[in-house]
ModelCIF file with pLDDT and N, C-alpha, C, O atoms, coordinates in Angstrom:
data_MODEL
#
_entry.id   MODEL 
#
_entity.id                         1 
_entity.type                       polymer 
_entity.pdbx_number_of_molecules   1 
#
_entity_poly.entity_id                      1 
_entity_poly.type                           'polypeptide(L)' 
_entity_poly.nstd_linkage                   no 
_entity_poly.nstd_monomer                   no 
_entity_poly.pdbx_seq_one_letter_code       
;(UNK)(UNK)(UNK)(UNK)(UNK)(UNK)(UNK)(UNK)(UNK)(UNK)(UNK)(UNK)(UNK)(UNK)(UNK)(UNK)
(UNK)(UNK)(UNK)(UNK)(UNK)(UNK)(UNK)(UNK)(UNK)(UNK)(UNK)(UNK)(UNK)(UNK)(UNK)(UNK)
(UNK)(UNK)(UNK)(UNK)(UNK)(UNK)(UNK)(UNK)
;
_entity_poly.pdbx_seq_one_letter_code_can   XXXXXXXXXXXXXXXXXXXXXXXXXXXXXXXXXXXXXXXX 
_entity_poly.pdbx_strand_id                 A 
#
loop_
_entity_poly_seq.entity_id 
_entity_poly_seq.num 
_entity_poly_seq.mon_id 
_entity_poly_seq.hetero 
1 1  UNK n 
1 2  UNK n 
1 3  UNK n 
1 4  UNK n 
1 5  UNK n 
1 6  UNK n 
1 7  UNK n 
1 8  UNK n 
1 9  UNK n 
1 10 UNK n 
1 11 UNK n 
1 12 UNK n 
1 13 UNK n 
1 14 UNK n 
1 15 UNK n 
1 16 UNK n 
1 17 UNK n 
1 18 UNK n 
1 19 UNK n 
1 20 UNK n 
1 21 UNK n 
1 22 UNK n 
1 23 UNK n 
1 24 UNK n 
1 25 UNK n 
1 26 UNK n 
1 27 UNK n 
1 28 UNK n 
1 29 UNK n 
1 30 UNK n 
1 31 UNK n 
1 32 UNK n 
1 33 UNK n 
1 34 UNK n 
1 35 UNK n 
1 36 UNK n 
1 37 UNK n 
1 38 UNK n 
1 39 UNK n 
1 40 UNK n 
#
_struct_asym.id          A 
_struct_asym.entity_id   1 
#
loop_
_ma_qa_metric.id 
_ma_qa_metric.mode 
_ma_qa_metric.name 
_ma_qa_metric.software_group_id 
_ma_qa_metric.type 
1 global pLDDT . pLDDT 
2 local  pLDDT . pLDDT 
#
_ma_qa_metric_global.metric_id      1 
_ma_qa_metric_global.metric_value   96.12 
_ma_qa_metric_global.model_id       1 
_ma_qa_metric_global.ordinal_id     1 
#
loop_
_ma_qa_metric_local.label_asym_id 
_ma_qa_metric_local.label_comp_id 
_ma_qa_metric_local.label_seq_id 
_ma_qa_metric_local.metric_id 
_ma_qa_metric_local.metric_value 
_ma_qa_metric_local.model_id 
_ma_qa_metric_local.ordinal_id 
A UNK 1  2 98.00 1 1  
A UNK 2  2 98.00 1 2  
A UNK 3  2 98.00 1 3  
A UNK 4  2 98.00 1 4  
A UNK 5  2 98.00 1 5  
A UNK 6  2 98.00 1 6  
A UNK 7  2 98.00 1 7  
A UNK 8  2 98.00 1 8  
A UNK 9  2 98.00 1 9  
A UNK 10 2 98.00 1 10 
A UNK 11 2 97.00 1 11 
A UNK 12 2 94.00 1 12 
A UNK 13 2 93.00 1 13 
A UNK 14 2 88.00 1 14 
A UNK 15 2 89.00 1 15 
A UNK 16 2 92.00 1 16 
A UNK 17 2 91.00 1 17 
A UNK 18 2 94.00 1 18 
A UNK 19 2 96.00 1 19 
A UNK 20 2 98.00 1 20 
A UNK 21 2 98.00 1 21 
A UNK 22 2 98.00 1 22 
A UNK 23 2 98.00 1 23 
A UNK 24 2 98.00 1 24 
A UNK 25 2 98.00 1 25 
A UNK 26 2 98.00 1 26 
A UNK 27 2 98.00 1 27 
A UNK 28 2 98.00 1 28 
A UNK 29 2 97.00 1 29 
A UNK 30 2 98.00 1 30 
A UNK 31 2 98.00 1 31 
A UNK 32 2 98.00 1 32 
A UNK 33 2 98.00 1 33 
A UNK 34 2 98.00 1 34 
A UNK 35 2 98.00 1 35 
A UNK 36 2 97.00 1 36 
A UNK 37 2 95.00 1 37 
A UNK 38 2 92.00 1 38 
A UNK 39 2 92.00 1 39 
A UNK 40 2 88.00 1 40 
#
loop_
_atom_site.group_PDB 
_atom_site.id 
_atom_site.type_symbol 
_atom_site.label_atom_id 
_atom_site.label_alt_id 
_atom_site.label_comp_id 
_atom_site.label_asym_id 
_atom_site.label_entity_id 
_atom_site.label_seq_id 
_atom_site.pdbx_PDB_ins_code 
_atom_site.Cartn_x 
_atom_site.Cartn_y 
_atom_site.Cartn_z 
_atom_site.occupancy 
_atom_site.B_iso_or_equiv 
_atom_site.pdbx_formal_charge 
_atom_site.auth_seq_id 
_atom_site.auth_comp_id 
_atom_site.auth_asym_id 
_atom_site.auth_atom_id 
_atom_site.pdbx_PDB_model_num 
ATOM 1   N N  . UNK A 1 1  ? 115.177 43.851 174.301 1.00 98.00 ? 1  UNK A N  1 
ATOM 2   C CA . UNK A 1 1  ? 116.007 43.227 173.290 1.00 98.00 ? 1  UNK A CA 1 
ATOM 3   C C  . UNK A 1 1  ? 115.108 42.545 172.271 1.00 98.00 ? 1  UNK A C  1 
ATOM 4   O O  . UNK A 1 1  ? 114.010 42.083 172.582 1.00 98.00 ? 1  UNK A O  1 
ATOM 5   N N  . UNK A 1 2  ? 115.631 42.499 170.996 1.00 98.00 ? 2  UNK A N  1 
ATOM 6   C CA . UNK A 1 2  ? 114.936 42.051 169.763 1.00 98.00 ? 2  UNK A CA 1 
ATOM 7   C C  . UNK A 1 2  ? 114.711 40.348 170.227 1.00 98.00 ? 2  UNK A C  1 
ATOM 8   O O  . UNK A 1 2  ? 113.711 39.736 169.850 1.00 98.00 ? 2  UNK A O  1 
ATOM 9   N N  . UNK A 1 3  ? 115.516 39.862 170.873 1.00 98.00 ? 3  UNK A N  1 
ATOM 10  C CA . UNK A 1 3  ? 115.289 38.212 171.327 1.00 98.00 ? 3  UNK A CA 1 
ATOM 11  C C  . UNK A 1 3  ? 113.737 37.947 172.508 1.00 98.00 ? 3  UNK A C  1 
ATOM 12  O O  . UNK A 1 3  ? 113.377 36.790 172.724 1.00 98.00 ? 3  UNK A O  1 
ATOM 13  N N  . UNK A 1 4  ? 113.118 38.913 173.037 1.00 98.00 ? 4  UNK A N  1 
ATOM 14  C CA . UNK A 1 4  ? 112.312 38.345 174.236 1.00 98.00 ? 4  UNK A CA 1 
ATOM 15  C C  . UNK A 1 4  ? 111.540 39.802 173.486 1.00 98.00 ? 4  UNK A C  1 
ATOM 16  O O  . UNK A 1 4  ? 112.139 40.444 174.350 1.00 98.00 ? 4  UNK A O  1 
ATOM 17  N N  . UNK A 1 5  ? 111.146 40.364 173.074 1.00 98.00 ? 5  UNK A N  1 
ATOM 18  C CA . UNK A 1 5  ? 110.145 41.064 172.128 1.00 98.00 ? 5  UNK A CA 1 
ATOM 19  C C  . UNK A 1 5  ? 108.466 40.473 172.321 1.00 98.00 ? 5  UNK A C  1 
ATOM 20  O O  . UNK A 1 5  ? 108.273 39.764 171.333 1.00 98.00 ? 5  UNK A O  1 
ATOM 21  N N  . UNK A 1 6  ? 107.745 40.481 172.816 1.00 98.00 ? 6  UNK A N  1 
ATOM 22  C CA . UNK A 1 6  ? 106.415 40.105 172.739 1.00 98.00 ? 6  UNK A CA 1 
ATOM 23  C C  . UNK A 1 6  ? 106.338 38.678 173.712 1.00 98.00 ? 6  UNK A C  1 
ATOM 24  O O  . UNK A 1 6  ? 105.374 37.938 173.906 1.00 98.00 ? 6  UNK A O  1 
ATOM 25  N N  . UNK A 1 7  ? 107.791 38.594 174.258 1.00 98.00 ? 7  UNK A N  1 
ATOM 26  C CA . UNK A 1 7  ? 107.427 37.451 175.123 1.00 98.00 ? 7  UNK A CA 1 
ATOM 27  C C  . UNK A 1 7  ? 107.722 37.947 176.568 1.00 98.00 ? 7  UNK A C  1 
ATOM 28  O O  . UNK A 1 7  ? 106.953 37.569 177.451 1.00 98.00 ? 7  UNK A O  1 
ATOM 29  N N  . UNK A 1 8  ? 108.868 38.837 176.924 1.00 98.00 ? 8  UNK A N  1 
ATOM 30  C CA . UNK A 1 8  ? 109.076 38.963 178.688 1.00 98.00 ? 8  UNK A CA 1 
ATOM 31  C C  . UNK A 1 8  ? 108.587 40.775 178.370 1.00 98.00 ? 8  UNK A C  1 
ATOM 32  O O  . UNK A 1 8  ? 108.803 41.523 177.417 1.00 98.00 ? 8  UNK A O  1 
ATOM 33  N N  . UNK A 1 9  ? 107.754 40.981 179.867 1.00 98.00 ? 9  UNK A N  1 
ATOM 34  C CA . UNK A 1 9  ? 107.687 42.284 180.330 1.00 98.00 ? 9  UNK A CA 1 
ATOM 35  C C  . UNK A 1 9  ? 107.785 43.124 181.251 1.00 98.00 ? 9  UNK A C  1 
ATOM 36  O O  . UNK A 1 9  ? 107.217 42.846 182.307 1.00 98.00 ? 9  UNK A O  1 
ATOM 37  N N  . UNK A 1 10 ? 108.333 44.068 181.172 1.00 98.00 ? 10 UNK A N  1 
ATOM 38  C CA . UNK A 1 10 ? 109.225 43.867 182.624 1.00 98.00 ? 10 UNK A CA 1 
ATOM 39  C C  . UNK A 1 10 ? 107.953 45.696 183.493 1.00 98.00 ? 10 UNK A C  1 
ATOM 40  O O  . UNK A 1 10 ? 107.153 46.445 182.932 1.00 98.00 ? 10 UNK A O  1 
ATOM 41  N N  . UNK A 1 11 ? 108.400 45.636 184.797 1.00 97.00 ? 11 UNK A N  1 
ATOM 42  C CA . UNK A 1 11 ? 107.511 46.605 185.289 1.00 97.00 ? 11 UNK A CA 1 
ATOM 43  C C  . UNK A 1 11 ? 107.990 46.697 186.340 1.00 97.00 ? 11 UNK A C  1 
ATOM 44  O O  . UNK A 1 11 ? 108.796 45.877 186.779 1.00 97.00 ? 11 UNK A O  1 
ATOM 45  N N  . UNK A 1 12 ? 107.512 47.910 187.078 1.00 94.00 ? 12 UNK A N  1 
ATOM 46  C CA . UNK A 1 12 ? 108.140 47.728 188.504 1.00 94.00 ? 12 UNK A CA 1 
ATOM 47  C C  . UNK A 1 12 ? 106.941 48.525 189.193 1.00 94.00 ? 12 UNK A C  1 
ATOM 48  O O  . UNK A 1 12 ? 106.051 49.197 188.672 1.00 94.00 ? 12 UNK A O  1 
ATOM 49  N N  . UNK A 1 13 ? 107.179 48.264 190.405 1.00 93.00 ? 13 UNK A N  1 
ATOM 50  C CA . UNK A 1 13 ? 106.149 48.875 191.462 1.00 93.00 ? 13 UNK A CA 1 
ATOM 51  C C  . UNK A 1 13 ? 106.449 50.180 192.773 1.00 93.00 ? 13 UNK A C  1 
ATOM 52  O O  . UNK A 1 13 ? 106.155 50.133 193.967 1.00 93.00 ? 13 UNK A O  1 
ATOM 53  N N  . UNK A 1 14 ? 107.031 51.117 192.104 1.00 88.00 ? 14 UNK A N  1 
ATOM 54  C CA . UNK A 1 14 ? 107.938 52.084 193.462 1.00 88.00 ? 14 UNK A CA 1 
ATOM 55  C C  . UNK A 1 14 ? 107.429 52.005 194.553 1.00 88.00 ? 14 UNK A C  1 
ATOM 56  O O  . UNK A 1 14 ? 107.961 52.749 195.376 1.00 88.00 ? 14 UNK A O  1 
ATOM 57  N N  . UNK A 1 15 ? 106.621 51.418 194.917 1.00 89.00 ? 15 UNK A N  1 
ATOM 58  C CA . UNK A 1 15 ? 105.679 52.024 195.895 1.00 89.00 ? 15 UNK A CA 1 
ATOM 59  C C  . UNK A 1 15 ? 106.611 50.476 197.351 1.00 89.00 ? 15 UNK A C  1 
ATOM 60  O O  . UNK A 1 15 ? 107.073 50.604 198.485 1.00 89.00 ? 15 UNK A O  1 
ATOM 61  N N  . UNK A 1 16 ? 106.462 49.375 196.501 1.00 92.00 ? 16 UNK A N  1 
ATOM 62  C CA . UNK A 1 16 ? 107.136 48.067 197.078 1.00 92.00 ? 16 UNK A CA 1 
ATOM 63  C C  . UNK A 1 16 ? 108.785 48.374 196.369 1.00 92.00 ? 16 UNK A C  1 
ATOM 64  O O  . UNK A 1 16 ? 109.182 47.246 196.076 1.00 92.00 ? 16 UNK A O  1 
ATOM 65  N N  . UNK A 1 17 ? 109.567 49.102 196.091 1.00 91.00 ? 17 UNK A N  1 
ATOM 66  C CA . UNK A 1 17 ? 110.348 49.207 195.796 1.00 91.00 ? 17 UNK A CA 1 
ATOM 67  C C  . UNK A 1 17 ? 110.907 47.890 194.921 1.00 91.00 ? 17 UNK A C  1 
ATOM 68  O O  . UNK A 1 17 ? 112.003 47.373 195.138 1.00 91.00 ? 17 UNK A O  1 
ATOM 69  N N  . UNK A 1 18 ? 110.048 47.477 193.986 1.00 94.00 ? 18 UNK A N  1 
ATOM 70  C CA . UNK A 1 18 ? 109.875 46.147 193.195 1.00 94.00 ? 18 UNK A CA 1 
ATOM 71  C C  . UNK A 1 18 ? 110.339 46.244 191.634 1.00 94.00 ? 18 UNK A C  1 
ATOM 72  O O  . UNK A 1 18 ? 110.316 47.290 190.984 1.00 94.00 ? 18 UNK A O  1 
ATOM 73  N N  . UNK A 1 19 ? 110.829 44.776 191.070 1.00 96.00 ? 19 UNK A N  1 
ATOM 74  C CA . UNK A 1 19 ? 111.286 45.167 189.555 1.00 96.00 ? 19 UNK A CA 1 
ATOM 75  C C  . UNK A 1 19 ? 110.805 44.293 189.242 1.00 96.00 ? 19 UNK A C  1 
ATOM 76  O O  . UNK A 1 19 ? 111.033 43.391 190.048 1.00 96.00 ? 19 UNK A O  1 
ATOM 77  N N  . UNK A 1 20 ? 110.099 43.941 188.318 1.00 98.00 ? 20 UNK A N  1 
ATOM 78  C CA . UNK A 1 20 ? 109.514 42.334 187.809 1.00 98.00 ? 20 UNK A CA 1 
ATOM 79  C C  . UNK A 1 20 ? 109.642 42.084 186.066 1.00 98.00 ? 20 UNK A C  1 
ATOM 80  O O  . UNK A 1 20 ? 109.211 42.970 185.327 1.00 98.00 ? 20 UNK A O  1 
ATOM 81  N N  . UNK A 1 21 ? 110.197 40.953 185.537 1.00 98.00 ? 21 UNK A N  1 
ATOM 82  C CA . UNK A 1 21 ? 110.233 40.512 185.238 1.00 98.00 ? 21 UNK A CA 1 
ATOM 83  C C  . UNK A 1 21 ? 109.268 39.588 184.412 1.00 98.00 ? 21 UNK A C  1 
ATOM 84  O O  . UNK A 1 21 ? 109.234 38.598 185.143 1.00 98.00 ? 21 UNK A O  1 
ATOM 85  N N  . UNK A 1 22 ? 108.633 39.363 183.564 1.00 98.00 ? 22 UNK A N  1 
ATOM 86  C CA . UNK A 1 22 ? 107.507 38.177 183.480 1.00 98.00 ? 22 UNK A CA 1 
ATOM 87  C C  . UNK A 1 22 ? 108.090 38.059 182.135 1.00 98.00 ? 22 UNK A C  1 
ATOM 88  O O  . UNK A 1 22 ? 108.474 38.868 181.291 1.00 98.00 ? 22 UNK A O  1 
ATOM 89  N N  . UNK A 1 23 ? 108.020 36.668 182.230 1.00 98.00 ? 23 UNK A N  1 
ATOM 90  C CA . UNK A 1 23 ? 108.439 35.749 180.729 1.00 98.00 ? 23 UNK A CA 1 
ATOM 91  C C  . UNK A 1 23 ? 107.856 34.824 180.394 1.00 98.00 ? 23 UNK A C  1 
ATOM 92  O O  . UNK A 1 23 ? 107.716 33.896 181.191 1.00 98.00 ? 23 UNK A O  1 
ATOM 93  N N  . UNK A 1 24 ? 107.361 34.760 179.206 1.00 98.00 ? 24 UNK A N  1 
ATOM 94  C CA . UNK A 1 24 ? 106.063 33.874 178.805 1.00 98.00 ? 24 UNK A CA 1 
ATOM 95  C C  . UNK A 1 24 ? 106.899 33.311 177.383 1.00 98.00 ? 24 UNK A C  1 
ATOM 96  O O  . UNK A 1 24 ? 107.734 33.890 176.689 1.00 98.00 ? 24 UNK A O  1 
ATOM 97  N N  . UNK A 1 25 ? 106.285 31.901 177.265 1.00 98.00 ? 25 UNK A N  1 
ATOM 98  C CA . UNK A 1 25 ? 106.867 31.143 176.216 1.00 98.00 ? 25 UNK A CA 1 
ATOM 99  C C  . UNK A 1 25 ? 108.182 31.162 176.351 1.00 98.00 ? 25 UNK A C  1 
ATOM 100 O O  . UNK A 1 25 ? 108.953 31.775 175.613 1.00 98.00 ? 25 UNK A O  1 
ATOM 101 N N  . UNK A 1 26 ? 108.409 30.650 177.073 1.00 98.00 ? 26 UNK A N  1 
ATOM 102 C CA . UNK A 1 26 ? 110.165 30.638 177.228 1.00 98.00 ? 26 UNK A CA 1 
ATOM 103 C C  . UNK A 1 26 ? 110.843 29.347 176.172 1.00 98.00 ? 26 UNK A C  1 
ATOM 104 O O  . UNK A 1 26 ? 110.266 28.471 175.528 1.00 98.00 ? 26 UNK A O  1 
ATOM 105 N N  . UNK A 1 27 ? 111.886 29.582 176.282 1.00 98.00 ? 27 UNK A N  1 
ATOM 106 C CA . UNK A 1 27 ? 112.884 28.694 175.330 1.00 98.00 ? 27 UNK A CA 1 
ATOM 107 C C  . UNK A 1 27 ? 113.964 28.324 175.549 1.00 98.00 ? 27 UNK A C  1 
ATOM 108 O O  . UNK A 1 27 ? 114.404 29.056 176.435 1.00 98.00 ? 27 UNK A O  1 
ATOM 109 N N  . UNK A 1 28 ? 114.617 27.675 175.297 1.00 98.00 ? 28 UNK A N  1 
ATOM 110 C CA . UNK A 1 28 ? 115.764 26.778 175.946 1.00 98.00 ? 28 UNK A CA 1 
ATOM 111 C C  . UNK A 1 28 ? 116.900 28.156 175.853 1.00 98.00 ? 28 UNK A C  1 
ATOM 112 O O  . UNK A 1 28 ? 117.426 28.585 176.881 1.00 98.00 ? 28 UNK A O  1 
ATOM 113 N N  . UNK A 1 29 ? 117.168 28.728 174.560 1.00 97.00 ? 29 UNK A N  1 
ATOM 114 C CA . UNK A 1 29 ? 117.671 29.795 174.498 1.00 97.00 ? 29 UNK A CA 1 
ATOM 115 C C  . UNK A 1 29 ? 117.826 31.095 175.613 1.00 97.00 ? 29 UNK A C  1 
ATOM 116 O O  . UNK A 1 29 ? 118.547 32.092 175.587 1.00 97.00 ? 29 UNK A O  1 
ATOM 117 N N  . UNK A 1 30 ? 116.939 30.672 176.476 1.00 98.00 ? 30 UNK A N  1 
ATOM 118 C CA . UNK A 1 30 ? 116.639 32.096 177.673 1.00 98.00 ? 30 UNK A CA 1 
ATOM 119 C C  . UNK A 1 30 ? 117.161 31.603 178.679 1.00 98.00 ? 30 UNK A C  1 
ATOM 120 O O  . UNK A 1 30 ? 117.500 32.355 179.593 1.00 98.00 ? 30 UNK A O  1 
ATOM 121 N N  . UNK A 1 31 ? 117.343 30.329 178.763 1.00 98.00 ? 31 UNK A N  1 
ATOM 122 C CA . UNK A 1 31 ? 118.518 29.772 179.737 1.00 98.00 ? 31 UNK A CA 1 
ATOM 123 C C  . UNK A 1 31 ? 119.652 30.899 180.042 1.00 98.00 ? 31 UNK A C  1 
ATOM 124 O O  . UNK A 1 31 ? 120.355 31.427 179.180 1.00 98.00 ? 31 UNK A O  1 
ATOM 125 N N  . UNK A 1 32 ? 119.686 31.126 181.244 1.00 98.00 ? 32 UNK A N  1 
ATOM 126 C CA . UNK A 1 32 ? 121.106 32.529 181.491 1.00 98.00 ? 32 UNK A CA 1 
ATOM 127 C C  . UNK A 1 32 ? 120.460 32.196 183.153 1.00 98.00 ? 32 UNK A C  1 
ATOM 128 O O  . UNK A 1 32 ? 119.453 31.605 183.545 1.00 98.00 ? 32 UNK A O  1 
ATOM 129 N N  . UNK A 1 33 ? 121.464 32.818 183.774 1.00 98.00 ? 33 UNK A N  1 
ATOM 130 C CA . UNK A 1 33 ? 121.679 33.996 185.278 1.00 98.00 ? 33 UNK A CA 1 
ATOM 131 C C  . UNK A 1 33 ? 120.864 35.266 184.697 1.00 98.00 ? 33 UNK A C  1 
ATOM 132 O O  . UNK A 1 33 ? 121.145 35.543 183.531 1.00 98.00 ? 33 UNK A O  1 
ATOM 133 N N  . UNK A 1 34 ? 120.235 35.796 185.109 1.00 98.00 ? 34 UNK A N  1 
ATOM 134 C CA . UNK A 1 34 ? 119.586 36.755 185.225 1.00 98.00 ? 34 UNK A CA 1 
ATOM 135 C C  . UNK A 1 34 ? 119.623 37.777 186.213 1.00 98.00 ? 34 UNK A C  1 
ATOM 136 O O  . UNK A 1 34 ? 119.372 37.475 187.380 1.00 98.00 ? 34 UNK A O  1 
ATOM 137 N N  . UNK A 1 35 ? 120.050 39.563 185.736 1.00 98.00 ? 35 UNK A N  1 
ATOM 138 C CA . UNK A 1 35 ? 120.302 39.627 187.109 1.00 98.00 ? 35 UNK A CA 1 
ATOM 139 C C  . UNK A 1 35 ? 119.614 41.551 186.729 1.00 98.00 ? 35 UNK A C  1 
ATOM 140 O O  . UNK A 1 35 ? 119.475 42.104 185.638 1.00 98.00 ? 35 UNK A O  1 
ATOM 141 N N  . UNK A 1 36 ? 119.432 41.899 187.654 1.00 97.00 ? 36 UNK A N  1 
ATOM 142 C CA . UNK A 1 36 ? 118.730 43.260 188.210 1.00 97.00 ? 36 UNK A CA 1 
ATOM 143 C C  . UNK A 1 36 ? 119.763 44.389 188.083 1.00 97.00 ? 36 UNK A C  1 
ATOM 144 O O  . UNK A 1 36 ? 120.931 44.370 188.469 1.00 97.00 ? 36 UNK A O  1 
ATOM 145 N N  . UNK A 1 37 ? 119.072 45.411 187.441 1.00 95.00 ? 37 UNK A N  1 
ATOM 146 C CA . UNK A 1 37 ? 120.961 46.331 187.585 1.00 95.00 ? 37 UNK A CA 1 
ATOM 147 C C  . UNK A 1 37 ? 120.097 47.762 187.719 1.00 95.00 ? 37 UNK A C  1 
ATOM 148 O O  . UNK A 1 37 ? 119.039 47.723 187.090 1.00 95.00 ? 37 UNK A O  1 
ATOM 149 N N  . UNK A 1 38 ? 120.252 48.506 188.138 1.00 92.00 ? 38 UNK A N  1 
ATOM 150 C CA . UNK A 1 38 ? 120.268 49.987 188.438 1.00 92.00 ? 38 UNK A CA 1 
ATOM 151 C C  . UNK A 1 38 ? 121.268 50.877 187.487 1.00 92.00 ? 38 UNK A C  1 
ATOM 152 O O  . UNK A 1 38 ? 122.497 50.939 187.453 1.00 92.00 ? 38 UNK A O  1 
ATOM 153 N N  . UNK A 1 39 ? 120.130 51.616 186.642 1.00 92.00 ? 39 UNK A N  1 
ATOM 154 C CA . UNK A 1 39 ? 120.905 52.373 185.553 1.00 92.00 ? 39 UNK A CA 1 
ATOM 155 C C  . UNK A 1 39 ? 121.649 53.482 186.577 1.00 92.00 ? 39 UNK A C  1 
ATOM 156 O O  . UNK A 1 39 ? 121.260 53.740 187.717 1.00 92.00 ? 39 UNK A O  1 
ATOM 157 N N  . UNK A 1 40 ? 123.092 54.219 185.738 1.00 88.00 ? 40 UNK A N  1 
ATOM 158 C CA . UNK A 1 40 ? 123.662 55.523 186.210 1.00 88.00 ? 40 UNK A CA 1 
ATOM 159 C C  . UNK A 1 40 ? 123.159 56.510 184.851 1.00 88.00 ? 40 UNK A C  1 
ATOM 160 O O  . UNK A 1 40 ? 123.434 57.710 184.825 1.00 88.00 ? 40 UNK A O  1 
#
């Protein structure tokens, strides 16, 4: 999304069946529930 652009990056690891997330410089604005979803 155009809002977290050069600040969160996300990656995953198949191997640990892993999804990650990393967010740097955060902002009051990024305040949310956050949640993991599996595309169809």
């Amino acid at each position: 999304a155009d809002s977290v652009k050069g600040r969160f990056t996300i990656s995953r690891d198949n191997a640990k069946n892993m999804v990650y997330l990393q967010m740097n410089s955060l902002k009051p604005e990024d305040t949310a529930v956050y949640y993991c979803a599996g595309y169809m």
